[in-house]
Protein backbone atom coordinates (compact mmCIF):
# COMPACT_ATOMS: atom_id res chain seq x y z
CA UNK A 1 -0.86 -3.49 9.62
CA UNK A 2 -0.92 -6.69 11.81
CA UNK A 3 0.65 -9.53 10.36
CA UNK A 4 -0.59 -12.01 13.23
CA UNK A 5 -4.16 -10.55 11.90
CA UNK A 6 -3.39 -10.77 8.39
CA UNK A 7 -0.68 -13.85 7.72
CA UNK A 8 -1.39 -14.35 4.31
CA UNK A 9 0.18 -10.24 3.35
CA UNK A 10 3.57 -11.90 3.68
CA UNK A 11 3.33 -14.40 0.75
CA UNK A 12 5.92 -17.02 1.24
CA UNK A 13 7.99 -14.65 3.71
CA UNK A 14 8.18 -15.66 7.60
CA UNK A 15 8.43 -13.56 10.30
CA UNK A 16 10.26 -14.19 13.78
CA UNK A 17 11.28 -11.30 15.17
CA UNK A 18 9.22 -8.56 16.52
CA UNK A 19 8.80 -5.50 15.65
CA UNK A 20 9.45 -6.09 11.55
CA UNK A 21 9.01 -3.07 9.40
CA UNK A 22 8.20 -2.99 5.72
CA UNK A 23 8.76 0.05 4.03
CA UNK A 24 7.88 -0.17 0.27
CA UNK A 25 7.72 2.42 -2.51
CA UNK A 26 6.49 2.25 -6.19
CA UNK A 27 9.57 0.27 -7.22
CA UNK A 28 10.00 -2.38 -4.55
CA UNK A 29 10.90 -3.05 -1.00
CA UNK A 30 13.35 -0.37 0.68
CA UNK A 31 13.51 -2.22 4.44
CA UNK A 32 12.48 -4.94 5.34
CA UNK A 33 13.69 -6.17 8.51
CA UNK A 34 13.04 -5.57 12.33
CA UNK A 35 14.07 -2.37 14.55
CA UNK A 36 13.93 -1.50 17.61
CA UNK A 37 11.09 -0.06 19.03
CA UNK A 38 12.62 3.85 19.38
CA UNK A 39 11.08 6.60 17.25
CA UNK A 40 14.26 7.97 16.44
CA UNK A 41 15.60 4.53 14.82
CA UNK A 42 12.35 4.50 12.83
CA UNK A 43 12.75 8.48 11.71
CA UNK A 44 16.62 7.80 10.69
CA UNK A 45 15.43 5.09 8.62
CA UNK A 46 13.10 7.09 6.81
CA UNK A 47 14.50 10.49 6.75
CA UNK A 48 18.22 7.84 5.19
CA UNK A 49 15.53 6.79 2.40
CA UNK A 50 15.04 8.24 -1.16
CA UNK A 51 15.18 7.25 -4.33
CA UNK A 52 18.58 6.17 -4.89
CA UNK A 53 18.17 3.26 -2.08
CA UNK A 54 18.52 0.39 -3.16
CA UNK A 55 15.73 -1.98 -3.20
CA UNK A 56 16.13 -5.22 -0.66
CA UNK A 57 16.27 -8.80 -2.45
CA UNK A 58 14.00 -10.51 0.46
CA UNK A 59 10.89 -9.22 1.25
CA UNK A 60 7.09 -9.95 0.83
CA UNK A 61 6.20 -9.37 -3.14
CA UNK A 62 4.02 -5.34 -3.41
CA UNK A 63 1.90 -4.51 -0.97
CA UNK A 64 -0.61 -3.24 -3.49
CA UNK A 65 -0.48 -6.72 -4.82
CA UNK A 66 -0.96 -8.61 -1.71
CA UNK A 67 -3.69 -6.64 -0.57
CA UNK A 68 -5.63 -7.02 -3.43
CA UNK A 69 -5.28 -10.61 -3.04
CA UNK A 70 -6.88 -10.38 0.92
C-alpha cells in the first residue's frame, strides 16, 4: 500500500527513504526497512524469511491493527 496515500498506517513511525518494505507475519514485524528496487533483493528477502526470524524492534505496530483503525 501507499503510505503517501495512507500516512496514518505508520502510527508514530516516519518514513524517509524510498522504497520501505514492511513485511509482517502473525507474530510481528520481520523487515522493516528500505531495499533497493531489484526483484531479486526483494525474493532473497523473502525466500531468507521463516519462522525462526527474528522479529524487528522498530516498526509500525500490526497491520491488521492499523487498518482497522483507517
Amino acid at each position: 500500500m501507499d503510505i503517501e496515500e495512507n500516512p496514518e498506517l505508520l502510527g508514530d513511525e516516519d518514513v524517509e527513504n524510498f522504497p520501505t518494505l514492511l513485511i509482517q507475519d502473525q507474530r510481528g514485524s520481520l523487515f522493516f526497512g528500505t531495499l533497493l528496487p531489484h526483484i531479486s533483493h526483494l525474493e532473497r528477502l523473502i525466500s531468507s524469511l521463516d519462522k525462526d526470524s527474528p522479529l524487528v524492534e522498530q516498526s509500525p505496530g500490526a497491520l491488521l491493527d492499523l487498518l482497522g483503525d483507517a
